[in-house]
Protein backbone atom coordinates (compact mmCIF):
# COMPACT_ATOMS: atom_id res chain seq x y z
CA UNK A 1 165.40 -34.65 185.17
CA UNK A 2 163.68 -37.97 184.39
CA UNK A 3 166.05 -40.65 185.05
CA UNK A 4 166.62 -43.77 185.18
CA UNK A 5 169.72 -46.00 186.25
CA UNK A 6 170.34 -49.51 185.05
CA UNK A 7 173.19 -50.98 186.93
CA UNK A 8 175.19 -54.10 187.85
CA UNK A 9 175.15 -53.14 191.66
CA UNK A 10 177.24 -56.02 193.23
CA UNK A 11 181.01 -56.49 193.74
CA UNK A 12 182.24 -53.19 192.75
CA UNK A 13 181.32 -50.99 195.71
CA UNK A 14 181.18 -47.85 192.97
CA UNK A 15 177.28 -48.87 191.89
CA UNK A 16 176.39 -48.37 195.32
CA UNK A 17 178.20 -45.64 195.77
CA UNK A 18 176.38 -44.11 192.07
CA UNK A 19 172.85 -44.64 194.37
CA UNK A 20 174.09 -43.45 196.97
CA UNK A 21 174.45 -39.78 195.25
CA UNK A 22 170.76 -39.47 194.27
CA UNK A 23 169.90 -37.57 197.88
CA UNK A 24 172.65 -34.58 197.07
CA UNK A 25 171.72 -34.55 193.36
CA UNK A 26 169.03 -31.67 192.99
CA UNK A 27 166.20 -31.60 190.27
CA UNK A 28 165.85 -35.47 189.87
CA UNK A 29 162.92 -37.56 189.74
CA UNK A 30 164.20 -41.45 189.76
CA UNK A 31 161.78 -43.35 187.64
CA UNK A 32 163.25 -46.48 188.03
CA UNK A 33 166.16 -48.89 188.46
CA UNK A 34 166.81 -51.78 186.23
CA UNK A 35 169.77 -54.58 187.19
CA UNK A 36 171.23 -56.39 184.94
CA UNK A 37 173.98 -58.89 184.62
CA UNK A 38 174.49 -62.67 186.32
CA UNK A 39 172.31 -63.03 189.57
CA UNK A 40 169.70 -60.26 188.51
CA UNK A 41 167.67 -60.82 191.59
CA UNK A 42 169.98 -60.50 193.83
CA UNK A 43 171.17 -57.67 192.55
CA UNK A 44 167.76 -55.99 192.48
CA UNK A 45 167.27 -57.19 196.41
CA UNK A 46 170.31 -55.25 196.81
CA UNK A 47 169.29 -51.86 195.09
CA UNK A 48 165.81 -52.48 197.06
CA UNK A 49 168.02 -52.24 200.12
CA UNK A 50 170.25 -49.17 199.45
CA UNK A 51 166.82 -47.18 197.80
CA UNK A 52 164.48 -47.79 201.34
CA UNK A 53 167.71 -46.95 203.56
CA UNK A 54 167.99 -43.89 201.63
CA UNK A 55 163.82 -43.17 201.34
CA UNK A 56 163.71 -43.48 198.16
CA UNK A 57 160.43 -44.87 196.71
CA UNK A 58 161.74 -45.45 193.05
CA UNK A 59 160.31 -49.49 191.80
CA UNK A 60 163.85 -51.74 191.07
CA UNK A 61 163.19 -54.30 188.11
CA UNK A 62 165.04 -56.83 186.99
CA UNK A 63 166.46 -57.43 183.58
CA UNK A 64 168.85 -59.34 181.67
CA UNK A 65 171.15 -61.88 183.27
CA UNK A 66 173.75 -62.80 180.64
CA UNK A 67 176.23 -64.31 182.57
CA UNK A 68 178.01 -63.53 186.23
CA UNK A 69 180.98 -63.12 188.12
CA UNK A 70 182.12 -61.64 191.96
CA UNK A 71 180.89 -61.93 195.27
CA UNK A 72 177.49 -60.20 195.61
CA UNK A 73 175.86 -59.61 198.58
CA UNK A 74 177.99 -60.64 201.45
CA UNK A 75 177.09 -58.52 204.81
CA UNK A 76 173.85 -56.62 203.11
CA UNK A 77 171.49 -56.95 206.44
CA UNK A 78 168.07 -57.10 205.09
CA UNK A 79 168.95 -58.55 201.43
CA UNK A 80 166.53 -62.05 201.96
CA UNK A 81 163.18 -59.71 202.58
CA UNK A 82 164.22 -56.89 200.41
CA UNK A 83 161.53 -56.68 197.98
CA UNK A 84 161.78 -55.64 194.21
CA UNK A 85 158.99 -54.80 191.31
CA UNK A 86 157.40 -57.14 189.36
CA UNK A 87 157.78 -56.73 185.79
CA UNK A 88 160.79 -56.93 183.21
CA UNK A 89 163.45 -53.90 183.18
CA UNK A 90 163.53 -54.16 179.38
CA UNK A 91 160.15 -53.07 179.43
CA UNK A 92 159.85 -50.64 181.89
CA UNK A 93 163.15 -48.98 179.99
CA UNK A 94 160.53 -48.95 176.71
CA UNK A 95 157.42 -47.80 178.33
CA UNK A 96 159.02 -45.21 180.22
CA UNK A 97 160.94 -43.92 177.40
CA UNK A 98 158.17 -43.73 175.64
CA UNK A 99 156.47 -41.20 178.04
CA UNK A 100 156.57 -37.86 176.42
CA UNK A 101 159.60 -38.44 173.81
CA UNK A 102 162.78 -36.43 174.52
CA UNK A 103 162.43 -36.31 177.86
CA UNK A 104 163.99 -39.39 179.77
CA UNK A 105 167.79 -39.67 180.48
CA UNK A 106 169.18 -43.13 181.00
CA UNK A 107 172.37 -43.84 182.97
CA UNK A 108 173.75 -47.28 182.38
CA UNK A 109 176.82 -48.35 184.35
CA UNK A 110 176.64 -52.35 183.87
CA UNK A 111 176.88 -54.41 181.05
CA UNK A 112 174.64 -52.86 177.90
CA UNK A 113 172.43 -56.05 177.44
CA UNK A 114 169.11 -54.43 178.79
CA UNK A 115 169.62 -51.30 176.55
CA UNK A 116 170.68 -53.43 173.73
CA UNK A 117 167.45 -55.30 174.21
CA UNK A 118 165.35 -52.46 174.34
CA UNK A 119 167.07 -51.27 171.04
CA UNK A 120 165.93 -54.74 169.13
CA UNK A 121 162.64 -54.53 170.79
CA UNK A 122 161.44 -51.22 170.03
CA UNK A 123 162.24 -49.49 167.20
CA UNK A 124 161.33 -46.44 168.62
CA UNK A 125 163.63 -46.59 171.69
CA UNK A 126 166.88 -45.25 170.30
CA UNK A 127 164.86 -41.77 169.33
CA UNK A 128 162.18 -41.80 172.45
CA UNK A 129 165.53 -41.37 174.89
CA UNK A 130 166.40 -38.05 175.50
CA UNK A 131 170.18 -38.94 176.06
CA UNK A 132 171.74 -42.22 177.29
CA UNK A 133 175.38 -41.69 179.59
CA UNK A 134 177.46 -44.91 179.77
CA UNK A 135 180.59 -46.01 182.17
CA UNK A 136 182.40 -47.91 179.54
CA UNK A 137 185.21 -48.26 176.94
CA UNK A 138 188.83 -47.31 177.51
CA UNK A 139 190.09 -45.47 174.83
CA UNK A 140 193.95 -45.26 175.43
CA UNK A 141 195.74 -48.50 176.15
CA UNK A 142 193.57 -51.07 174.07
CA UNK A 143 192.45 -52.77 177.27
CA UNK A 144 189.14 -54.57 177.02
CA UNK A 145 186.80 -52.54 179.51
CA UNK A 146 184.53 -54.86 181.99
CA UNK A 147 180.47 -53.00 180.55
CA UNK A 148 181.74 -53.18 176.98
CA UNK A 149 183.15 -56.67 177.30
CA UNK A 150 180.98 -58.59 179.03
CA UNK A 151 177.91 -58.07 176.50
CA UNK A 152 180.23 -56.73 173.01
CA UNK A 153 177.31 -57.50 171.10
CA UNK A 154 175.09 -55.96 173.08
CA UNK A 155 177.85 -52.83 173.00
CA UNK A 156 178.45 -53.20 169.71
CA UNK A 157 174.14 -52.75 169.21
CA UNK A 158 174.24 -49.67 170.87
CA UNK A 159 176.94 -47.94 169.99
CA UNK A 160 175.02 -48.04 166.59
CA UNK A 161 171.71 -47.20 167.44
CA UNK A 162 171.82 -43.45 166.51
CA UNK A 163 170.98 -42.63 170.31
CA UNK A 164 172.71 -39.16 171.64
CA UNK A 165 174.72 -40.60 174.26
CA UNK A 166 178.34 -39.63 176.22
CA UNK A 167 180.44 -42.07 177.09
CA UNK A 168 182.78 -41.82 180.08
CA UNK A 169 185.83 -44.24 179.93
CA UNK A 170 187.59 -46.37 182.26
CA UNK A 171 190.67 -44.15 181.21
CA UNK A 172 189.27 -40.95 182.53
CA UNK A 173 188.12 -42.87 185.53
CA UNK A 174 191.01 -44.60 186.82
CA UNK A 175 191.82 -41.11 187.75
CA UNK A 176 189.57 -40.38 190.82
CA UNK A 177 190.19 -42.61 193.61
CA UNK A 178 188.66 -43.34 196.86
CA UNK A 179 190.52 -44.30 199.53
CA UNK A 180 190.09 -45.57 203.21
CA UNK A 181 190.39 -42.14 204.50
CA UNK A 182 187.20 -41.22 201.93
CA UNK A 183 185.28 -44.27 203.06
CA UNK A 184 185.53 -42.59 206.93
CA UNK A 185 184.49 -39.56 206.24
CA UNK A 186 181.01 -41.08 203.91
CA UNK A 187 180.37 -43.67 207.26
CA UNK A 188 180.09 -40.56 209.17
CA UNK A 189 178.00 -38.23 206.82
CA UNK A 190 175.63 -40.86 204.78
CA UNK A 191 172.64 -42.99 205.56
CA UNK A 192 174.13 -45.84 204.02
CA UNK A 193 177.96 -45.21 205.00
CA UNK A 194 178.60 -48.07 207.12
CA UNK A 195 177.79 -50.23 204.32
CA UNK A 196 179.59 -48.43 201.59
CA UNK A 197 182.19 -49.00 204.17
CA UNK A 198 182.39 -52.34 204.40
CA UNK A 199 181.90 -53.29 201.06
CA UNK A 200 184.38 -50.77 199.53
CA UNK A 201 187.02 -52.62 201.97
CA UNK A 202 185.00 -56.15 200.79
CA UNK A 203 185.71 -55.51 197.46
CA UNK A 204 189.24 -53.84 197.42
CA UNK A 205 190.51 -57.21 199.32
CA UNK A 206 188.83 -59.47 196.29
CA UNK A 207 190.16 -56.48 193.58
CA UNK A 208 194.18 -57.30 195.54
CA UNK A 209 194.05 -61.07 194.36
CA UNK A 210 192.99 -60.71 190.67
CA UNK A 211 194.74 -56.88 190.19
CA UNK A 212 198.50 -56.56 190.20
CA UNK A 213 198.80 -53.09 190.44
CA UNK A 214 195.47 -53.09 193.26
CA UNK A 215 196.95 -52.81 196.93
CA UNK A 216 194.18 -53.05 198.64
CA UNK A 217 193.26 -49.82 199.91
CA UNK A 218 191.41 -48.18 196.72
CA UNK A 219 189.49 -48.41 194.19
CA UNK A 220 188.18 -46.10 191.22
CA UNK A 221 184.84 -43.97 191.27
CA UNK A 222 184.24 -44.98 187.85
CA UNK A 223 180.57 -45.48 187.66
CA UNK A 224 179.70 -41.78 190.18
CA UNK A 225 181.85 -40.02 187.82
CA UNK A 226 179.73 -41.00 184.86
CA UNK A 227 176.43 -39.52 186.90
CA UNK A 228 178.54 -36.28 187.98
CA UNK A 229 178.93 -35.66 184.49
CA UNK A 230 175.47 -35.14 184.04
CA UNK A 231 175.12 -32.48 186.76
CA UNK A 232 178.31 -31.02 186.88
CA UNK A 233 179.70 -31.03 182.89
CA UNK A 234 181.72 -27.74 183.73
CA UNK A 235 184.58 -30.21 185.76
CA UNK A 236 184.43 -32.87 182.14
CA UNK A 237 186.03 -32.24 178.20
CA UNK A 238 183.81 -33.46 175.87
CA UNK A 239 185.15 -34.66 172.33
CA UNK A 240 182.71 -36.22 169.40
CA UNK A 241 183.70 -39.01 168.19
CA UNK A 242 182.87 -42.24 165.58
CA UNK A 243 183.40 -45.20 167.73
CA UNK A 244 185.03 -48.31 165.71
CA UNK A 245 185.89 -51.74 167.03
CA UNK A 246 189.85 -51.22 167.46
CA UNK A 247 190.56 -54.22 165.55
CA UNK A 248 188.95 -55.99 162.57
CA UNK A 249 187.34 -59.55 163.27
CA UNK A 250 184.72 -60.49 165.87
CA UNK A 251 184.27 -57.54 168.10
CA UNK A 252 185.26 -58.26 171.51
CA UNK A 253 184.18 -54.82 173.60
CA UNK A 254 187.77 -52.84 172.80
CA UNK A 255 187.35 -49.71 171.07
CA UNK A 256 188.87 -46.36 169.71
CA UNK A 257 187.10 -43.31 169.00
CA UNK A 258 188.02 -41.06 166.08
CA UNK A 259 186.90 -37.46 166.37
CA UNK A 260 183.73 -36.16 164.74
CA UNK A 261 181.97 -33.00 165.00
CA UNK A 262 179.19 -34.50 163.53
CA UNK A 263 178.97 -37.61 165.79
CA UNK A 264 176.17 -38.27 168.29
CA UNK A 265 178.44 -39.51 170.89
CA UNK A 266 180.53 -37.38 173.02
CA UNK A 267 183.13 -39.10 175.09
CA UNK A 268 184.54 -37.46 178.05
CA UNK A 269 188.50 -37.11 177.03
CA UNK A 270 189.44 -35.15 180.22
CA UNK A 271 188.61 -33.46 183.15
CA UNK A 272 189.47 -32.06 186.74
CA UNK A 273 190.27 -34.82 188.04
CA UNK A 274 190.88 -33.20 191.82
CA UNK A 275 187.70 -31.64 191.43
CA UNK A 276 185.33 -34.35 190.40
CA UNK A 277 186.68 -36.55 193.66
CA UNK A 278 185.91 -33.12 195.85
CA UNK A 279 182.40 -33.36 193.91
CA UNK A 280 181.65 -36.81 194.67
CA UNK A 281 182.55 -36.61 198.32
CA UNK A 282 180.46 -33.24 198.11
CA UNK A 283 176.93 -35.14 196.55
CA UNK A 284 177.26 -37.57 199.37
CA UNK A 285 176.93 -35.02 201.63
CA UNK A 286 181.11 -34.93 203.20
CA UNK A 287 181.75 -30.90 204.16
């Protein structure tokens, strides 16, 4: 599989954890991966980091900033000389699509505004992409989900693009946790544990002041579920759906589906959720 990742890596320990699967994950050659949202180049410094822990050779470029919010960064040793490509993502996303047609899957679990981009700049992007898998949307309570929210009209351009594409929702994603006990038993089996470690426990203290229901101790594995899907789709229900803006006016990111057999988007509507976690833990390499 030709793939490439474009990602928000930062306070949410779950990007890291998403690059962190690439060593179990058989069959994949990592073109690239594109940052994008706020601080792009620190984000990319902090992909270069996890990538050359790891050995992996794959160029990190950055894209579009947009706008910004967390606490990237904090206790990354080697983030100030980690280097990244030259070049914009936006491009590289185009040009690399555009190698052999049909063949290049795209998994984007940040904001949409570099795929969005990439859709206004190339015609020929929405059809060159073999299939495009987002973390995004929640398709149950009405909330408005962080990727679709914080670029809606970049959602809103891609969502309409005609590209095949599944979407996994924060709804289906909210059900596989990791915990402190996971966290210990990744330090112990994974280059890059110890840092997963301390930034999972990083960001689930910053999660505790601004979520009610967030003790602490937890967080959701929203954005590795959306790349298990691809390699594991036995554990995931697929339904088709139309996607509409759940309410009329400006769109704001908040969505509801409404099936469609003859819809190009599939959106993940359930799955095992006991197994995916076991998965997860699995790709990163936890007997």
């Amino acid at each position: 599989m030709r793939l490439i990742i474009d990602t928000d890596i930062g306070t949410d320990v779950d990007d890291l954890w998403t690059l962190a699967m690439l060593p179990g994950l058989a069959n994949v050659s990592l073109e690239a991966v594109t940052v994008v949202y706020g601080d792009t180049e620190l984000r990319a410094r902090l992909a270069s980091v996890a990538l050359l822990a790891m050995g992996i050779e794959a160029p990190v470029y950055r894209g579009c900033e947009h706008m910004w919010a967390g606490h990237e960064g904090r206790h990354v040793d080697g983030l100030a000389d980690a280097n990244y490509a030259s070049g914009d993502a936006v491009d590289v996303l185009i040009e690399r699509a555009a190698i052999n047609p049909g063949s290049l899957d795209i998994v984007a679990i940040g904001p949409l505004t570099n795929i969005a981009t990439a859709v206004l700049r190339d015609p020929g992007f929405a059809s060159n992409v073999r299939h495009l898998t987002l973390m995004g949307g929640e398709f149950t309570r009405g909330w408005p989900e962080h990727n679709f929210s914080s670029d809606a009209a970049a959602t809103e351009i891609v969502l309409r693009s005609g590209m095949s594409m599944t979407i996994m929702p924060l709804n289906q994603t909210l059900r596989v946790m990791i915990d402190q006990a996971d966290t210990q038993r990744i330090a112990e089996a994974h280059p890059l544990g110890a840092l997963m470690a301390d930034q999972a426990q990083r960001f689930w203290t910053w999660l505790a002041t601004r979520t009610p229901f967030a003790r602490g101790t937890s967080s959701a594995a929203h954005d590795p579920a959306a790349l298990l899907m691809l390699f594991e789709p036995s554990l995931f229900t697929f339904t088709p759906m139309t996607i509409d803006a759940l309410e009329s006016g400006d769109f704001d990111g908040r969505i509801r589906g409404i099936a469609d057999e003859s819809s190009l988007i599939n959106v993940v509507t359930d799955m095992d959720a006991l197994s995916v976690h076991d998965a997860f833990l699995r790709v990163l390499g936890c007997a």
